[in-house]
C-alpha atoms as a PDB file:
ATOM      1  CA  UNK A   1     -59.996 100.127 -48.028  1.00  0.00           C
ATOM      2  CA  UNK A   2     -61.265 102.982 -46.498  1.00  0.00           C
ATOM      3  CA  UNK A   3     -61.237 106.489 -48.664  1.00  0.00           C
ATOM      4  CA  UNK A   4     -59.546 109.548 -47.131  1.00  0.00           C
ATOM      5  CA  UNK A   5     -58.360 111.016 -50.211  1.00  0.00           C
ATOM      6  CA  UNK A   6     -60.068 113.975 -48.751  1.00  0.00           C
ATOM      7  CA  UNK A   7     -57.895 114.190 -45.724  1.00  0.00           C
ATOM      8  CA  UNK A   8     -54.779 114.747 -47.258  1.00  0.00           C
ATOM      9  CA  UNK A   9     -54.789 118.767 -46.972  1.00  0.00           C
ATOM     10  CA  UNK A  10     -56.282 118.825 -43.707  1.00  0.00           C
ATOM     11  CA  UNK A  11     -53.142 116.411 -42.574  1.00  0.00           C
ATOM     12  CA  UNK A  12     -50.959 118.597 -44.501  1.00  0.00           C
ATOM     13  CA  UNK A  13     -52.537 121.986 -42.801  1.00  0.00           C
ATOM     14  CA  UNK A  14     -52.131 120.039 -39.537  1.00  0.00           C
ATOM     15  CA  UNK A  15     -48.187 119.248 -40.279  1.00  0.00           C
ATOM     16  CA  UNK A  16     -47.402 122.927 -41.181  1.00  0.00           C
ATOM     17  CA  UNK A  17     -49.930 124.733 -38.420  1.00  0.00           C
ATOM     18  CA  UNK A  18     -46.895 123.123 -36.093  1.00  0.00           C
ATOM     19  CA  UNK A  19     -44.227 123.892 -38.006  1.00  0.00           C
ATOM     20  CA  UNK A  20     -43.617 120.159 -39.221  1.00  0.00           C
ATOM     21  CA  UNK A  21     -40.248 120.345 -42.075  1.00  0.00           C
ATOM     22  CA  UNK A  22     -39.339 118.421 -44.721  1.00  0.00           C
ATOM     23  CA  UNK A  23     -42.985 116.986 -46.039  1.00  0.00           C
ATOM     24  CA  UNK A  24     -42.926 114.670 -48.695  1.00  0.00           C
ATOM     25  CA  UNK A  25     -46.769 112.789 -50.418  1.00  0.00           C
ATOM     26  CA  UNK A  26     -45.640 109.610 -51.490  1.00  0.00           C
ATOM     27  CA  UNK A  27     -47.901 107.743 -53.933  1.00  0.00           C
ATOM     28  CA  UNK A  28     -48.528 104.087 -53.734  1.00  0.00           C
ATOM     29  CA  UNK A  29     -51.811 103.864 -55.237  1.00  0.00           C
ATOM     30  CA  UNK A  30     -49.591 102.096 -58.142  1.00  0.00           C
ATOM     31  CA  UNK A  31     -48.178  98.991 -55.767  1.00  0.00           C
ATOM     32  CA  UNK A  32     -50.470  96.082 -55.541  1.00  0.00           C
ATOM     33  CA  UNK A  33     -47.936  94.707 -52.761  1.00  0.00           C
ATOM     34  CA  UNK A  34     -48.463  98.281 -50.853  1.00  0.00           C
ATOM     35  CA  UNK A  35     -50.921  98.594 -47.771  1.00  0.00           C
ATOM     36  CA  UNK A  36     -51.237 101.633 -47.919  1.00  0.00           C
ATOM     37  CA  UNK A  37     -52.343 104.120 -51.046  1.00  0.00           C
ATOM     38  CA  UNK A  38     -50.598 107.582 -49.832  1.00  0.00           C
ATOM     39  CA  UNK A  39     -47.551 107.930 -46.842  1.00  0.00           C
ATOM     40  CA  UNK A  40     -47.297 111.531 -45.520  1.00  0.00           C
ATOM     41  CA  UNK A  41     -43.814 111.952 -44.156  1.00  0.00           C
ATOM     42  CA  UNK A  42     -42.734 114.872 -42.066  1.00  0.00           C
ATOM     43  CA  UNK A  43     -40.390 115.701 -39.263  1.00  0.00           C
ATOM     44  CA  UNK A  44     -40.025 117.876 -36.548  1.00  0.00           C
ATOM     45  CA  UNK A  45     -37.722 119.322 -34.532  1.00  0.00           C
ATOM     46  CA  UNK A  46     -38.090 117.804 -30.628  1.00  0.00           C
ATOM     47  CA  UNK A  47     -39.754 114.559 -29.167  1.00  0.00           C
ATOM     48  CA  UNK A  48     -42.404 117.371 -28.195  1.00  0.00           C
ATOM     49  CA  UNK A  49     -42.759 119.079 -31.562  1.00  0.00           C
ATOM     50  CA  UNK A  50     -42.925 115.448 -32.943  1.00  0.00           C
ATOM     51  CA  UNK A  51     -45.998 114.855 -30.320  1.00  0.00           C
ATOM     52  CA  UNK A  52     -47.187 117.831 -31.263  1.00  0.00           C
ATOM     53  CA  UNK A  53     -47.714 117.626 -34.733  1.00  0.00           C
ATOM     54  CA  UNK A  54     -49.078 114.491 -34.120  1.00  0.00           C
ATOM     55  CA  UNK A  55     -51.543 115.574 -32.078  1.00  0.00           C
ATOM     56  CA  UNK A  56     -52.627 118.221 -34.113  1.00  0.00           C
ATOM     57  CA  UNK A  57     -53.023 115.654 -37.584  1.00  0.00           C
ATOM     58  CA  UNK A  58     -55.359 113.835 -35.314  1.00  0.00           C
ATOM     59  CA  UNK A  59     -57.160 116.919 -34.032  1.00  0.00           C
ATOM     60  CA  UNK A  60     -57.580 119.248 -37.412  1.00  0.00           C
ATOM     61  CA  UNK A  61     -58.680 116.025 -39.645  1.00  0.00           C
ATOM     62  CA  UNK A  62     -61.444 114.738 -37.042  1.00  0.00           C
ATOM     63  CA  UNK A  63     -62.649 118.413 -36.616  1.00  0.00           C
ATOM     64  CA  UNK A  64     -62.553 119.263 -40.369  1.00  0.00           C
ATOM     65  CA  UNK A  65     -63.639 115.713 -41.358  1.00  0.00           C
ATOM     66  CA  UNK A  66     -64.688 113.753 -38.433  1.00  0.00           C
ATOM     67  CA  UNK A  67     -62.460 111.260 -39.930  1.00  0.00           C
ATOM     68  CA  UNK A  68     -60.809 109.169 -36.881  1.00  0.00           C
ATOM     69  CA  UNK A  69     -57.349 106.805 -37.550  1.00  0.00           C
ATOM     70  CA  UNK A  70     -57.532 103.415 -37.479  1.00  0.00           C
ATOM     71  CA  UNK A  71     -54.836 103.105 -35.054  1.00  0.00           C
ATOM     72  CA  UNK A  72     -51.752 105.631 -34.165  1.00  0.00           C
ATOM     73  CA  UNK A  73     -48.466 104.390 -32.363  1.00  0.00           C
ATOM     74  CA  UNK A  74     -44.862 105.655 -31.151  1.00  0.00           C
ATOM     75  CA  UNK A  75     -46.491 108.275 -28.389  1.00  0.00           C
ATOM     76  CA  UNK A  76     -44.273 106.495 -25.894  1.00  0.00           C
ATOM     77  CA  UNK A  77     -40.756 107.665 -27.160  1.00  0.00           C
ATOM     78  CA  UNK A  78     -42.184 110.407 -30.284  1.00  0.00           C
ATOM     79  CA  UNK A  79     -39.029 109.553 -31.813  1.00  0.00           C
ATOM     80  CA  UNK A  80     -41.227 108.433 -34.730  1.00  0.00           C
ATOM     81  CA  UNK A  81     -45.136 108.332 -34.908  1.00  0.00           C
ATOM     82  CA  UNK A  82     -47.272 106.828 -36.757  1.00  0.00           C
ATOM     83  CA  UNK A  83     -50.929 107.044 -37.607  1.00  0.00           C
ATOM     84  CA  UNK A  84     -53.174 104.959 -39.435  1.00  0.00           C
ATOM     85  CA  UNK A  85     -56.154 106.323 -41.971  1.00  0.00           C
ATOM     86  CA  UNK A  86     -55.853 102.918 -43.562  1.00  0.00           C
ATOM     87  CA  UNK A  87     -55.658 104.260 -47.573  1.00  0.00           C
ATOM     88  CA  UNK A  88     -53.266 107.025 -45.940  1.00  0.00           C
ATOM     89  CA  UNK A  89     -50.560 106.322 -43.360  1.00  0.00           C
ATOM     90  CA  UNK A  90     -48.607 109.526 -41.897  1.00  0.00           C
ATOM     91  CA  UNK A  91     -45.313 109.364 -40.195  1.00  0.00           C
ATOM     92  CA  UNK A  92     -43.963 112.210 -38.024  1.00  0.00           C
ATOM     93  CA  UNK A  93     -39.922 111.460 -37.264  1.00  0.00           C
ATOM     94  CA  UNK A  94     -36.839 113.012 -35.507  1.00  0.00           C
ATOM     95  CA  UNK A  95     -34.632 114.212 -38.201  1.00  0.00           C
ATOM     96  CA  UNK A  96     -32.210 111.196 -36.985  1.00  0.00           C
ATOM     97  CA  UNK A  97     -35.191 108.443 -37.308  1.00  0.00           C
ATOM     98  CA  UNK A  98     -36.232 109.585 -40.684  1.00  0.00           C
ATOM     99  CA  UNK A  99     -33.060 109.408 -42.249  1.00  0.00           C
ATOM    100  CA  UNK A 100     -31.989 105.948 -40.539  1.00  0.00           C
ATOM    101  CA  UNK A 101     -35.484 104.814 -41.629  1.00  0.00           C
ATOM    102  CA  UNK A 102     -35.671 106.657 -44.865  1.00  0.00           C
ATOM    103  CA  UNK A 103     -39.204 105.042 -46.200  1.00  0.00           C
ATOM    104  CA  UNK A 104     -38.946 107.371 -49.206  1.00  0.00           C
ATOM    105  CA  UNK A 105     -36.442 104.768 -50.432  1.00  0.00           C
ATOM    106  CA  UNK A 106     -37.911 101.911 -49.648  1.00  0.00           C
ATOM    107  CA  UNK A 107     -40.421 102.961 -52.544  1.00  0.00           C
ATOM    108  CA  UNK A 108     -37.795 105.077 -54.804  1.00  0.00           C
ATOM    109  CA  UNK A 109     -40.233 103.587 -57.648  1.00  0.00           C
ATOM    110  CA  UNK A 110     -43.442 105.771 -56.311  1.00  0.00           C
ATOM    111  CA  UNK A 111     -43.829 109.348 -57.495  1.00  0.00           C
ATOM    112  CA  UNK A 112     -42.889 111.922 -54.477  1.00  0.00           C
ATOM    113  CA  UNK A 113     -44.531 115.450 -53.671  1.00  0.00           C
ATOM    114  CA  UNK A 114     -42.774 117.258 -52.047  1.00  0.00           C
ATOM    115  CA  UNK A 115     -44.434 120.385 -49.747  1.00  0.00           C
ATOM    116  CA  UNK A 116     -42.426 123.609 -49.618  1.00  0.00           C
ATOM    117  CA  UNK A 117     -41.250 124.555 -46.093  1.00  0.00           C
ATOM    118  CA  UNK A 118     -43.191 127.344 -44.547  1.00  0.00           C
ATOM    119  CA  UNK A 119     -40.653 130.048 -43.023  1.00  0.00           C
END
């Protein structure tokens, strides 16, 4: 699996720089059955701030890193998006989606960060 341990501020830079709420680092590194080592999980406020924070994850980690995501999906709606740094997977919901979803506790076992809210 690919590496981006590295990536993880930039994304987290990215989140805030459009105002993204809520951000919680959840660590999977522990779970053999996991694909992923690292979710990022954030949320925003619109379908367009959801896009938009999106957009800039993508943006500020290939600029600051040239790292590029595997894949990305969930443009079509930006109720919830997803995109794919294979060791690191970040999801940008709707409030509404993220709770309903609530991937935090599907792995209540995994240690949580959680990022203070910016003003």
């Amino acid at each position: 699996m690919q590496n981006n341990s590295d990536i993880t501020p930039q994304i987290i830079d990215a989140i805030t720089d459009k105002k993204g709420k809520k951000i919680a680092i959840v660590d999977l590194s522990g779970f053999e059955s996991a694909s992923t080592d690292k979710l990022i999980i954030c949320q925003g406020g619109s379908t367009s701030q959801v896009s938009a924070i999106a957009d800039s994850v993508r943006e500020k980690v290939r600029e600051k890193t040239g790292a590029k995501p595997y894949n990305y999906d969930g443009y079509k709606n930006c109720q919830w998006i997803v995109i794919d740094y294979g060791d690191i997977m970040v999801h940008v919901f709707l409030p509404e989606y993220r709770e309903f979803y609530s991937l935090e506790s599907l792995w209540n076992d995994a240690p949580v960060e959680l990022i203070q809210d910016e003003c």
